[in-house]
PDB file of N, CA and C in Angstrom:
ATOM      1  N   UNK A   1       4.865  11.272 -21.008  1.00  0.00           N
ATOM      2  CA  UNK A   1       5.028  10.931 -19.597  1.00  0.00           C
ATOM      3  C   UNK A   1       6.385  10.274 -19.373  1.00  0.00           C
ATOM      4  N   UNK A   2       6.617  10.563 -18.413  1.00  0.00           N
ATOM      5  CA  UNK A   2       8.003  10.026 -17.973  1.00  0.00           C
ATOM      6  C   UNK A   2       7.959   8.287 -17.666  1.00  0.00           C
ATOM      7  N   UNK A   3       9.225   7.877 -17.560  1.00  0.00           N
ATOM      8  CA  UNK A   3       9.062   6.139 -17.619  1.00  0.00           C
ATOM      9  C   UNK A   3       9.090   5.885 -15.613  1.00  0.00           C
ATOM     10  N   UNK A   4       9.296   6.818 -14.766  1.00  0.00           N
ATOM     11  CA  UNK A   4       9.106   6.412 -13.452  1.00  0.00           C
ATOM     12  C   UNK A   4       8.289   7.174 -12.923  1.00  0.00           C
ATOM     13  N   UNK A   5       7.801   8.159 -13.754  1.00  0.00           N
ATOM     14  CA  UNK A   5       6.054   8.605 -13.058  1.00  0.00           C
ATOM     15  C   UNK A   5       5.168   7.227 -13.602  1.00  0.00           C
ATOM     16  N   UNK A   6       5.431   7.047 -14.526  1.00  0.00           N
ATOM     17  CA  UNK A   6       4.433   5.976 -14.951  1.00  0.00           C
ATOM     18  C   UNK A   6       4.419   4.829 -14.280  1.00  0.00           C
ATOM     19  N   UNK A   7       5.506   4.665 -13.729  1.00  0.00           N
ATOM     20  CA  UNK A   7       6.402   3.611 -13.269  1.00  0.00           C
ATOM     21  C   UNK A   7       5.635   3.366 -11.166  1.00  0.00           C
ATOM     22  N   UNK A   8       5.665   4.603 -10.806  1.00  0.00           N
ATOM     23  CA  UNK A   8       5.025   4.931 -10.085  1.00  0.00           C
ATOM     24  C   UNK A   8       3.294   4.751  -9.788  1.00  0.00           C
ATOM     25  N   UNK A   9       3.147   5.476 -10.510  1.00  0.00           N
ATOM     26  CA  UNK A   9       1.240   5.381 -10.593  1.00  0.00           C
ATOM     27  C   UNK A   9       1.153   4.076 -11.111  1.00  0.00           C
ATOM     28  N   UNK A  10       1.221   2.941 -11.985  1.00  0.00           N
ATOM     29  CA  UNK A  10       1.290   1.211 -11.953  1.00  0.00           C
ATOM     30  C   UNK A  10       1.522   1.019 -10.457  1.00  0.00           C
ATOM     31  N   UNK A  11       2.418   1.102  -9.500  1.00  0.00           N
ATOM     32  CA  UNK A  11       2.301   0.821  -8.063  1.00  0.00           C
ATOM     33  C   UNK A  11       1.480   0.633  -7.552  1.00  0.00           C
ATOM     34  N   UNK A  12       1.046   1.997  -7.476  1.00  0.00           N
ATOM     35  CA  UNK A  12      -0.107   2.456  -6.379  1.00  0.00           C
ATOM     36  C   UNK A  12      -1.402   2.135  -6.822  1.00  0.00           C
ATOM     37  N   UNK A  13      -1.527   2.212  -8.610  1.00  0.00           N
ATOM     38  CA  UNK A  13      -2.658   0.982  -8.764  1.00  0.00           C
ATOM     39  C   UNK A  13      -2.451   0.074  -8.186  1.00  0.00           C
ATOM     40  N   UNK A  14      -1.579  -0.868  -9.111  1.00  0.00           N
ATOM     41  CA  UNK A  14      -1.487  -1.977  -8.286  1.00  0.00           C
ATOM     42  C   UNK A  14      -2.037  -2.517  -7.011  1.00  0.00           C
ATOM     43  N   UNK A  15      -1.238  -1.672  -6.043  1.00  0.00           N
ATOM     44  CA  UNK A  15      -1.882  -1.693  -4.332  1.00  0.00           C
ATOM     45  C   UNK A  15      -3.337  -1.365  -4.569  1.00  0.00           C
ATOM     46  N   UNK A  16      -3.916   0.017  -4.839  1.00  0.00           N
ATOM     47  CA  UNK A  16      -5.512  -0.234  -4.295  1.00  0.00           C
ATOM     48  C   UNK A  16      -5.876  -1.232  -5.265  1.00  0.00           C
ATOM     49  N   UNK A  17      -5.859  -1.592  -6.233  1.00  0.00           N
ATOM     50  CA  UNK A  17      -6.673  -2.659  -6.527  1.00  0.00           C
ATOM     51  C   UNK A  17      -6.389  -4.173  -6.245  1.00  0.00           C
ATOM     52  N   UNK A  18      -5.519  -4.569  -5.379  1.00  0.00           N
ATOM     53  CA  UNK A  18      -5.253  -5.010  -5.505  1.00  0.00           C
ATOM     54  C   UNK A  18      -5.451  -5.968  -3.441  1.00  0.00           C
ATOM     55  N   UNK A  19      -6.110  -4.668  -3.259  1.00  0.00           N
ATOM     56  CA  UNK A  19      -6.634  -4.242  -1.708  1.00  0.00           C
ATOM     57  C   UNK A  19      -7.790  -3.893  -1.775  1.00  0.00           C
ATOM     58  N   UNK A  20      -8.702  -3.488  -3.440  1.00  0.00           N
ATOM     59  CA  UNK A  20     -10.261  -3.591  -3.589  1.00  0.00           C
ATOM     60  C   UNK A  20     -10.442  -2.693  -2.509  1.00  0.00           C
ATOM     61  N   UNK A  21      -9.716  -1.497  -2.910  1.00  0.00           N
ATOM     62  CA  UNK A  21     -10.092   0.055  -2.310  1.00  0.00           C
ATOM     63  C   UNK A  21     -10.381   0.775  -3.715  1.00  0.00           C
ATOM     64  N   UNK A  22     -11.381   1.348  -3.419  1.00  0.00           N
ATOM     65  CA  UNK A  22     -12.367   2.573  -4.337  1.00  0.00           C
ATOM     66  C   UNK A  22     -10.984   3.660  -4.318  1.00  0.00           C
ATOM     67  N   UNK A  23     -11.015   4.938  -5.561  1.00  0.00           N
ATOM     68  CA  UNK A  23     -10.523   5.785  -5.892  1.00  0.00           C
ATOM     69  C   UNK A  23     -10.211   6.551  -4.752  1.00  0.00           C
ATOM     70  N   UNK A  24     -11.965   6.955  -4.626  1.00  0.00           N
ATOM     71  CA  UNK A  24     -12.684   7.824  -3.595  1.00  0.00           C
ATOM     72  C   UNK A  24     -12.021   7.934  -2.556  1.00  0.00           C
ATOM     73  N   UNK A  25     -12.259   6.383  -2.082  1.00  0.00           N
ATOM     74  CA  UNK A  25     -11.432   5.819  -0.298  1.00  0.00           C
ATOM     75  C   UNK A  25      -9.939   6.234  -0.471  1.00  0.00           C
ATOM     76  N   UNK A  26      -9.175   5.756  -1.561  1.00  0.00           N
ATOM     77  CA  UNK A  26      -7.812   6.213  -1.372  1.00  0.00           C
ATOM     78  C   UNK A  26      -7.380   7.770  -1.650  1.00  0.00           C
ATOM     79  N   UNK A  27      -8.400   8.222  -2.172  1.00  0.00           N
ATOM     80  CA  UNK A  27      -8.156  10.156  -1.942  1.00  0.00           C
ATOM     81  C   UNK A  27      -8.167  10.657  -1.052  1.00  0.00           C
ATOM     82  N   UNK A  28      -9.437  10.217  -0.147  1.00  0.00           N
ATOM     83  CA  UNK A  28     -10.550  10.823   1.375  1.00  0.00           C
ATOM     84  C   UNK A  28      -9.669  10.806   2.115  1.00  0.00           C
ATOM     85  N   UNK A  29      -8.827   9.109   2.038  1.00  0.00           N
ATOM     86  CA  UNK A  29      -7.743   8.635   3.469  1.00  0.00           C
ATOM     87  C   UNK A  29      -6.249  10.054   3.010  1.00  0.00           C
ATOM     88  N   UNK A  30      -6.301   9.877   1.772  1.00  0.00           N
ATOM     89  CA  UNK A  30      -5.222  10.763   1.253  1.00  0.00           C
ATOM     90  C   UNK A  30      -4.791  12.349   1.863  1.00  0.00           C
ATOM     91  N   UNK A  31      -6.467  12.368   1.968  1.00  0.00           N
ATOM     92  CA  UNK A  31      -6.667  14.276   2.332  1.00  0.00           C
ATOM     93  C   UNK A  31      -6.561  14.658   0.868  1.00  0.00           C
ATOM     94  N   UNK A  32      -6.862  14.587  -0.247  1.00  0.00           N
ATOM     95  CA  UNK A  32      -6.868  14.852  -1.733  1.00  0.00           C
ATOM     96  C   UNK A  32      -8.161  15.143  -2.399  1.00  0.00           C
ATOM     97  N   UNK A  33      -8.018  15.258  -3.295  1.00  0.00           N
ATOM     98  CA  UNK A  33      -9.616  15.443  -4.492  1.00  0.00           C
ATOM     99  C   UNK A  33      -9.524  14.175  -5.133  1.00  0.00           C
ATOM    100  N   UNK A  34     -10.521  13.511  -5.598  1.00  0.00           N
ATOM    101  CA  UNK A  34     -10.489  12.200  -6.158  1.00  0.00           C
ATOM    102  C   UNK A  34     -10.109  13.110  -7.544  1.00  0.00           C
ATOM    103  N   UNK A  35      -9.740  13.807  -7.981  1.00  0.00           N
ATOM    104  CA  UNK A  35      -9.479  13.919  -9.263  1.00  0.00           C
ATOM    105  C   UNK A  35      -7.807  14.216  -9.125  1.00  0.00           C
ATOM    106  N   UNK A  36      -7.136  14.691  -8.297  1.00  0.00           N
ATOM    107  CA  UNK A  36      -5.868  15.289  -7.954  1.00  0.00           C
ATOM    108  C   UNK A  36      -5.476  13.660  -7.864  1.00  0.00           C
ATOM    109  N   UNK A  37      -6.237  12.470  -6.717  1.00  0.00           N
ATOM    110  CA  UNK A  37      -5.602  11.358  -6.589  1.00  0.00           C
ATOM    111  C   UNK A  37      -5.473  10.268  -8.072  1.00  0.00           C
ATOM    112  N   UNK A  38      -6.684  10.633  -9.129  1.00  0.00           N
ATOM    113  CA  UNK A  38      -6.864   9.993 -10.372  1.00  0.00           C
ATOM    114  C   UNK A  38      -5.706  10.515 -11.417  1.00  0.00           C
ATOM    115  N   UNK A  39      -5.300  11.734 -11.313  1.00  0.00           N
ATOM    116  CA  UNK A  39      -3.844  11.936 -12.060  1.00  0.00           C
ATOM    117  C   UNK A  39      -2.406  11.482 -11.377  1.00  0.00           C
ATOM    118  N   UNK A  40      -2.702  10.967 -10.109  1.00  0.00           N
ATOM    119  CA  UNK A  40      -1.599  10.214  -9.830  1.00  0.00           C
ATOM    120  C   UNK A  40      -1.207   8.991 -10.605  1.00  0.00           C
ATOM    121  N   UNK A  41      -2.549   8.154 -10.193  1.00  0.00           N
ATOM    122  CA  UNK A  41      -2.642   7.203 -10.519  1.00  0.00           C
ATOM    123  C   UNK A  41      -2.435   6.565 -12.077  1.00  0.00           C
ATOM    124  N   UNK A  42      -2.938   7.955 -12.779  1.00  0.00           N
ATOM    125  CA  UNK A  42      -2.586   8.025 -14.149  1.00  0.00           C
ATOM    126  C   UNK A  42      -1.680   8.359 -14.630  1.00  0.00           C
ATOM    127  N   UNK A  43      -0.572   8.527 -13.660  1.00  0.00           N
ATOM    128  CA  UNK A  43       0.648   9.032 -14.520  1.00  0.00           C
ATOM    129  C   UNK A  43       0.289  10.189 -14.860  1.00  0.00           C
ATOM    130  N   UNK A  44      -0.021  11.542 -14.554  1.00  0.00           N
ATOM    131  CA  UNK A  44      -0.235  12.692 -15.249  1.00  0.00           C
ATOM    132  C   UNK A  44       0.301  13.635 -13.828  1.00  0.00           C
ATOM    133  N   UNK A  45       0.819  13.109 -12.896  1.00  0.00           N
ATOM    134  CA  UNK A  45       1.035  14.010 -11.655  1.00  0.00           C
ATOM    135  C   UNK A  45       2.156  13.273 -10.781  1.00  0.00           C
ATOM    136  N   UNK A  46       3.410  13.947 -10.617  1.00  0.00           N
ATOM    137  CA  UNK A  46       4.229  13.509  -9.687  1.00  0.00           C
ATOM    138  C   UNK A  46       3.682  13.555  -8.353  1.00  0.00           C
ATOM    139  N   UNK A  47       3.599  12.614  -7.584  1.00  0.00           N
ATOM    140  CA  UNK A  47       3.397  12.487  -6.443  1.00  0.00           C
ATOM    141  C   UNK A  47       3.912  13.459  -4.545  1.00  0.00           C
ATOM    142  N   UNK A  48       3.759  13.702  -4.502  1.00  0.00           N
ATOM    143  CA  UNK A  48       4.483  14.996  -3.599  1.00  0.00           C
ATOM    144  C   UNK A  48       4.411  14.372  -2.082  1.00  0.00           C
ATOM    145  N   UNK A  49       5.642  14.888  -1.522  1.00  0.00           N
ATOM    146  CA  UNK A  49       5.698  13.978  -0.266  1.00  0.00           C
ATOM    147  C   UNK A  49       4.878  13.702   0.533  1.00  0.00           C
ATOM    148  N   UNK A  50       4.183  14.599   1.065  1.00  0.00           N
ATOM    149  CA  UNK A  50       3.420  14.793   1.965  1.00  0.00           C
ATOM    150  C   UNK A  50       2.246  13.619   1.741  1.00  0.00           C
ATOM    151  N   UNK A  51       1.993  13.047   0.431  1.00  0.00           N
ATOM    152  CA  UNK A  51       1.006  12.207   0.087  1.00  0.00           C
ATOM    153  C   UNK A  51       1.571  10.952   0.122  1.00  0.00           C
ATOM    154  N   UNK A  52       2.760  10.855  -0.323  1.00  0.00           N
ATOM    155  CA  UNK A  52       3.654   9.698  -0.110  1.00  0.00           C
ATOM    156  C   UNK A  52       4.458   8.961   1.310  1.00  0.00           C
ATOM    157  N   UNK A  53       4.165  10.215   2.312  1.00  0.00           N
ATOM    158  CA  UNK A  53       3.948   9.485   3.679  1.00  0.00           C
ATOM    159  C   UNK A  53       3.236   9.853   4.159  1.00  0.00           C
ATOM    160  N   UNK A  54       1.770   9.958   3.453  1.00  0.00           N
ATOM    161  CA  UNK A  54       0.363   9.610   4.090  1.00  0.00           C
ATOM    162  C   UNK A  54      -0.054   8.116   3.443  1.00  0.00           C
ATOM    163  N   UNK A  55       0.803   7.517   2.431  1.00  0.00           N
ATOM    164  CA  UNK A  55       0.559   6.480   1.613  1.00  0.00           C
ATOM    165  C   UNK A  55       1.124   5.344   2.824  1.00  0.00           C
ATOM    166  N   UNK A  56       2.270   5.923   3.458  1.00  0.00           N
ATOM    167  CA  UNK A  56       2.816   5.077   4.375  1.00  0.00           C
ATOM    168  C   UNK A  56       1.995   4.575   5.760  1.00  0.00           C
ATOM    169  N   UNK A  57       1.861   5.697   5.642  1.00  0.00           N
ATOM    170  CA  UNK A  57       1.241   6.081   6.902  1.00  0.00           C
ATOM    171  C   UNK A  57      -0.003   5.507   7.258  1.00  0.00           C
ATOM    172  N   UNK A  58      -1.142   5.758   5.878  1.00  0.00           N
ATOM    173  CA  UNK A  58      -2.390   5.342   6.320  1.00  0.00           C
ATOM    174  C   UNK A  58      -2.340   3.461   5.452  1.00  0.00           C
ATOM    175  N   UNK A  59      -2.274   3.758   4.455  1.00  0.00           N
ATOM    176  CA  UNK A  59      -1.716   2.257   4.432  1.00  0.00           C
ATOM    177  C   UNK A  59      -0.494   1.197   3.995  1.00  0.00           C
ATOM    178  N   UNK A  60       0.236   1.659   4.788  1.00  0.00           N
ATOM    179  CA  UNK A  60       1.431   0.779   5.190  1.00  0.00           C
ATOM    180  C   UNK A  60       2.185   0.264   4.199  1.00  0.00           C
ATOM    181  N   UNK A  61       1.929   1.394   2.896  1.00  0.00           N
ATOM    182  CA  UNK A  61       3.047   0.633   1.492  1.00  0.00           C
ATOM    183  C   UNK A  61       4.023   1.524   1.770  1.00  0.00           C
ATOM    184  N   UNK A  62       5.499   0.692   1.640  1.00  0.00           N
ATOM    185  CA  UNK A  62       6.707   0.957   1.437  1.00  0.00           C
ATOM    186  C   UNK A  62       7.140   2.035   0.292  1.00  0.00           C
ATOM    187  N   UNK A  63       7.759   2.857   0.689  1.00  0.00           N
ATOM    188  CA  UNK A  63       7.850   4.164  -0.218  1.00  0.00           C
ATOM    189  C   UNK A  63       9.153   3.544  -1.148  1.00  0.00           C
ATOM    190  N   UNK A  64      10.106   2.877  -0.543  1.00  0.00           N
ATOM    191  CA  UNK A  64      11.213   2.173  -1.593  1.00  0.00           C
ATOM    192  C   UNK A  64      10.450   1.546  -2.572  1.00  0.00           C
ATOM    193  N   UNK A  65       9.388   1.036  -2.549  1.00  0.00           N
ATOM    194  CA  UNK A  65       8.498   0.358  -3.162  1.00  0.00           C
ATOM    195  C   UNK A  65       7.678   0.882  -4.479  1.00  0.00           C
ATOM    196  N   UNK A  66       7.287   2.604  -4.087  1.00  0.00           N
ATOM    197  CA  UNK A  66       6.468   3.179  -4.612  1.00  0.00           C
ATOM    198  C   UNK A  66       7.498   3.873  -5.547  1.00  0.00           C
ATOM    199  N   UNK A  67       8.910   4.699  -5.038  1.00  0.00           N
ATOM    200  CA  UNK A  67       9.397   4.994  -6.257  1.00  0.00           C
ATOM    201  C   UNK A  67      10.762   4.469  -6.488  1.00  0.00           C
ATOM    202  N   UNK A  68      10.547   3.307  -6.142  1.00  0.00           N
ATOM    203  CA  UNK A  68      12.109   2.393  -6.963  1.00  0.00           C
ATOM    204  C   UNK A  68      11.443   1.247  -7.441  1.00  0.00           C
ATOM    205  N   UNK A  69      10.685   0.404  -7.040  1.00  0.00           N
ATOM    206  CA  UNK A  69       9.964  -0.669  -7.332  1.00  0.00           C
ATOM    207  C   UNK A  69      11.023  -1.888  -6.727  1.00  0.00           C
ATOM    208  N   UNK A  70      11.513  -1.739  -5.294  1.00  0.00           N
ATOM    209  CA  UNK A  70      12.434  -2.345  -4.628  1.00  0.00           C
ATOM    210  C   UNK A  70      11.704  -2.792  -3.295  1.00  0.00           C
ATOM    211  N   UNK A  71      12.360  -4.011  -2.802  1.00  0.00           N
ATOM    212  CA  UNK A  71      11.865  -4.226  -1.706  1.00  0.00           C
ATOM    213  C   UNK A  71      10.163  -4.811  -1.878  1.00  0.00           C
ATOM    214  N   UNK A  72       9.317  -5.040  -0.743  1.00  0.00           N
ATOM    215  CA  UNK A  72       8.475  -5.555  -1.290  1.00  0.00           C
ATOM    216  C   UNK A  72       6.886  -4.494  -1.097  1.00  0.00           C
ATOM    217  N   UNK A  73       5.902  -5.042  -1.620  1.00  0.00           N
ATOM    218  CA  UNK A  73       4.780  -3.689  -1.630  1.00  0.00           C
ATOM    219  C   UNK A  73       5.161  -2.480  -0.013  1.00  0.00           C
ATOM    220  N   UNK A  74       4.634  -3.789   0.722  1.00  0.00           N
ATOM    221  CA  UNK A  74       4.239  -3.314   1.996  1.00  0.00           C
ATOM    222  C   UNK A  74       5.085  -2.857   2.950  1.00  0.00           C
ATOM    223  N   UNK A  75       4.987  -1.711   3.963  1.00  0.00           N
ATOM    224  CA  UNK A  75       6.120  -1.321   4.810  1.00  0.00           C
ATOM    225  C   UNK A  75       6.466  -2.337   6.213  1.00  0.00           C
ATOM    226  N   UNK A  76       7.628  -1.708   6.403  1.00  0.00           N
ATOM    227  CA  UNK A  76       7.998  -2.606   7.855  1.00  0.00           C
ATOM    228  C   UNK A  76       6.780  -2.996   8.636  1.00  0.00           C
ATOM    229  N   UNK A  77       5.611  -1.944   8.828  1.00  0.00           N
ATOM    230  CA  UNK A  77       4.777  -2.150   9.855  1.00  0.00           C
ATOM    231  C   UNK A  77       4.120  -3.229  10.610  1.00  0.00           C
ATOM    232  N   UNK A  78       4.330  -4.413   9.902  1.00  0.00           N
ATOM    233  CA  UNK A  78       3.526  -5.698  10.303  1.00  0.00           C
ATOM    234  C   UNK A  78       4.645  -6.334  11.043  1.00  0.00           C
ATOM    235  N   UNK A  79       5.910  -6.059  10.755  1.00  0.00           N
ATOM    236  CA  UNK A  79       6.747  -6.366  11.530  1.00  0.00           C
ATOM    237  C   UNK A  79       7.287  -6.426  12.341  1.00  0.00           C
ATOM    238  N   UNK A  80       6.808  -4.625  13.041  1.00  0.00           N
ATOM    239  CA  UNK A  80       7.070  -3.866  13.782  1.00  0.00           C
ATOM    240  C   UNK A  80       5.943  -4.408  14.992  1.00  0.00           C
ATOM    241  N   UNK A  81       4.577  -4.444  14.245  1.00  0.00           N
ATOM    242  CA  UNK A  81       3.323  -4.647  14.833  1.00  0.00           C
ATOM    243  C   UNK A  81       4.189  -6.465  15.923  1.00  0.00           C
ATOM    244  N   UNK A  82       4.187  -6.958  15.138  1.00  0.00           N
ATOM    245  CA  UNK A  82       4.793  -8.655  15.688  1.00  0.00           C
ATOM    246  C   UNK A  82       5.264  -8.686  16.474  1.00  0.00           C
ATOM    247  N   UNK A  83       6.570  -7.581  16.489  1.00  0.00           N
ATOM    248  CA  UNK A  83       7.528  -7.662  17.302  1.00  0.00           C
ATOM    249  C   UNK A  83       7.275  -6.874  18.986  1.00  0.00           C
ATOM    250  N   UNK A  84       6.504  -6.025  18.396  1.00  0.00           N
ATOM    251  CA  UNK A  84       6.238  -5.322  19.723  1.00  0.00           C
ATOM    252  C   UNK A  84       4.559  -5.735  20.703  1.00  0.00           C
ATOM    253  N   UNK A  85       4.114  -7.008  19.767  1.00  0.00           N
ATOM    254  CA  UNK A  85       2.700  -7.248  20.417  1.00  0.00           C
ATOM    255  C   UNK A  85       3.314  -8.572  21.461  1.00  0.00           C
ATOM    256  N   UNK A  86       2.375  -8.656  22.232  1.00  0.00           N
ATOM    257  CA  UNK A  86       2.317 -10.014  22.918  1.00  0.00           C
ATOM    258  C   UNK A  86       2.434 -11.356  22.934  1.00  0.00           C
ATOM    259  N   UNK A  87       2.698 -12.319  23.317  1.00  0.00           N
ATOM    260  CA  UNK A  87       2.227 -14.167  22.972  1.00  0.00           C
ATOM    261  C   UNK A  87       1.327 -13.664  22.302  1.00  0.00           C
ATOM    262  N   UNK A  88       0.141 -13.616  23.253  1.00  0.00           N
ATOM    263  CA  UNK A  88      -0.909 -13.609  22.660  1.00  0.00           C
ATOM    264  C   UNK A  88      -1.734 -13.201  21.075  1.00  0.00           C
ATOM    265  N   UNK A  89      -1.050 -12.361  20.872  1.00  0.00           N
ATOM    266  CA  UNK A  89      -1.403 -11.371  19.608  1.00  0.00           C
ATOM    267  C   UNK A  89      -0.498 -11.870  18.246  1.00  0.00           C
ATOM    268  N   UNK A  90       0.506 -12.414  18.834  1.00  0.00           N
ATOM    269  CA  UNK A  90       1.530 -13.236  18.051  1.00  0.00           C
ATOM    270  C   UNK A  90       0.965 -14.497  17.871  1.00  0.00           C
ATOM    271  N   UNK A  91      -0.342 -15.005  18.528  1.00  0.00           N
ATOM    272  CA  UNK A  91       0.016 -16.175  17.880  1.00  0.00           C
ATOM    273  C   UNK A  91      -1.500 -16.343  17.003  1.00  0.00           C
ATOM    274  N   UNK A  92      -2.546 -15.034  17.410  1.00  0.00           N
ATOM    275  CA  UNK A  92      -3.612 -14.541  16.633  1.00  0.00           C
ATOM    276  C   UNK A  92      -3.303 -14.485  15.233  1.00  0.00           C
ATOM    277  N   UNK A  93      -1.987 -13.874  15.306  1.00  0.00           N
ATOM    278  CA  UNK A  93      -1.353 -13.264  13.561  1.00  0.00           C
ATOM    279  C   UNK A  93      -0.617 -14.479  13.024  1.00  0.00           C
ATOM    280  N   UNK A  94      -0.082 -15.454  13.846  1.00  0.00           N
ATOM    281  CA  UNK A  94       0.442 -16.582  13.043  1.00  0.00           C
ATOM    282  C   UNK A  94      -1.171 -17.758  12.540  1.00  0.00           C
ATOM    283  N   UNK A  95      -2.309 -17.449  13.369  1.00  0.00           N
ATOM    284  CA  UNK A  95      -3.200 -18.184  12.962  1.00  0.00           C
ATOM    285  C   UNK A  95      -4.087 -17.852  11.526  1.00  0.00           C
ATOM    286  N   UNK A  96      -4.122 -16.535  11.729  1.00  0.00           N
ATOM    287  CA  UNK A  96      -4.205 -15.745  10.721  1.00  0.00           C
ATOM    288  C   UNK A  96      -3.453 -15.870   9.324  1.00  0.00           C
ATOM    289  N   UNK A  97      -2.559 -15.830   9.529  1.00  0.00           N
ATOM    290  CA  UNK A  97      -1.663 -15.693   8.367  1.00  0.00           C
ATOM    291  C   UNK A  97      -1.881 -17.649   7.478  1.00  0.00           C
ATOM    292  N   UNK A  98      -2.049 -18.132   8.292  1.00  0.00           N
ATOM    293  CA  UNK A  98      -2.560 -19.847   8.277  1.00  0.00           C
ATOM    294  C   UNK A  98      -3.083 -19.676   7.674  1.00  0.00           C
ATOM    295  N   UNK A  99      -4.601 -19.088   8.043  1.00  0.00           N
ATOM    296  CA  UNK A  99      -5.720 -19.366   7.687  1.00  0.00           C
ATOM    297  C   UNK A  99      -5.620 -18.654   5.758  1.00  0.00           C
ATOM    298  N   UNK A 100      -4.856 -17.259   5.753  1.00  0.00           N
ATOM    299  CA  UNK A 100      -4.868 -17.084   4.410  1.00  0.00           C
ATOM    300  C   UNK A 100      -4.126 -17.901   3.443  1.00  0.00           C
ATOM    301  N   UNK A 101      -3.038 -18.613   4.257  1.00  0.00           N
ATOM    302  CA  UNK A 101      -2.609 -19.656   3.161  1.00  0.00           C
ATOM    303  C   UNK A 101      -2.968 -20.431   2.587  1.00  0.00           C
ATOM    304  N   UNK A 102      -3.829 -21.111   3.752  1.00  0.00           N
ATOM    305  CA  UNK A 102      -4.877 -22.301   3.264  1.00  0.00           C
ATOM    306  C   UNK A 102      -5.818 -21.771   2.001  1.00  0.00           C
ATOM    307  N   UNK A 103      -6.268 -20.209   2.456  1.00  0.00           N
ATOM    308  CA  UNK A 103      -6.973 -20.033   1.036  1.00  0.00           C
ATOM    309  C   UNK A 103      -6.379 -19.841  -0.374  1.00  0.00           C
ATOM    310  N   UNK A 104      -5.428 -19.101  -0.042  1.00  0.00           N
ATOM    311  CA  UNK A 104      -4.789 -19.237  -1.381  1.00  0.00           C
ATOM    312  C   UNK A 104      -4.263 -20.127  -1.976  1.00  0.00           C
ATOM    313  N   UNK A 105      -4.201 -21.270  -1.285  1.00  0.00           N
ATOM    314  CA  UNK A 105      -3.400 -22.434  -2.000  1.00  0.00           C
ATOM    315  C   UNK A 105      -4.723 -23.197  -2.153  1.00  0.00           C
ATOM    316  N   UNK A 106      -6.187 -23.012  -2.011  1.00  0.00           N
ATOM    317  CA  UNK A 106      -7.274 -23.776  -2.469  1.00  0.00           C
ATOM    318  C   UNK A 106      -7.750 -23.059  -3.922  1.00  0.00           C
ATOM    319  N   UNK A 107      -6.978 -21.810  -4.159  1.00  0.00           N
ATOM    320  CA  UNK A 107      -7.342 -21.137  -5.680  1.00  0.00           C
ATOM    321  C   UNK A 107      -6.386 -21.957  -6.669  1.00  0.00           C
TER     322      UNK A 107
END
């Protein structure tokens, strides 16, 4: 196996497990065969575009991410989401984002 297919599929593990998404769920959302999405994941299958901005697409990981290992997991989208929502919704997501700090800093 190559050192950035491998390099690759570690990613995208990474992300679903890491988001405690099933195989299954990340094939189904994929449009894939859970076995076509399990040789990704395994390093046994280069990834092909069309799946790699459905990766974007359906959940919001950064493709600089997926095959450079640059930048950070997740795509612009939450950013995008911020910038273009309301007071209101802006200050839902800053309470939010609170509230997960507090948990993680009680682990």
């Amino acid at each position: 196996m190559e050192k950035c297919l491998v390099e690759i599929a570690y990613r995208i593990k990474k992300y679903r497990i890491n988001n405690a998404i099933e195989q299954k769920v990340m094939a189904e959302k994929l449009g894939i065969s859970e076995e076509e999405y399990q040789k990704i994941e395994n390093g046994e299958q280069w990834i092909k575009l069309d799946i790699l901005i459905r990766l974007e697409k359906e959940f919001h990981i950064n493709c600089r991410y997926l095959l450079l290992g640059e930048e950070t997991m997740y795509s612009a989208y939450l950013e995008t989401l911020i910038k273009s929502s309301s007071k209101d919704k802006i200050e839902i997501l800053d309470n939010i984002f609170k509230h997960l700090i507090n948990i993680l800093n009680q682990k």
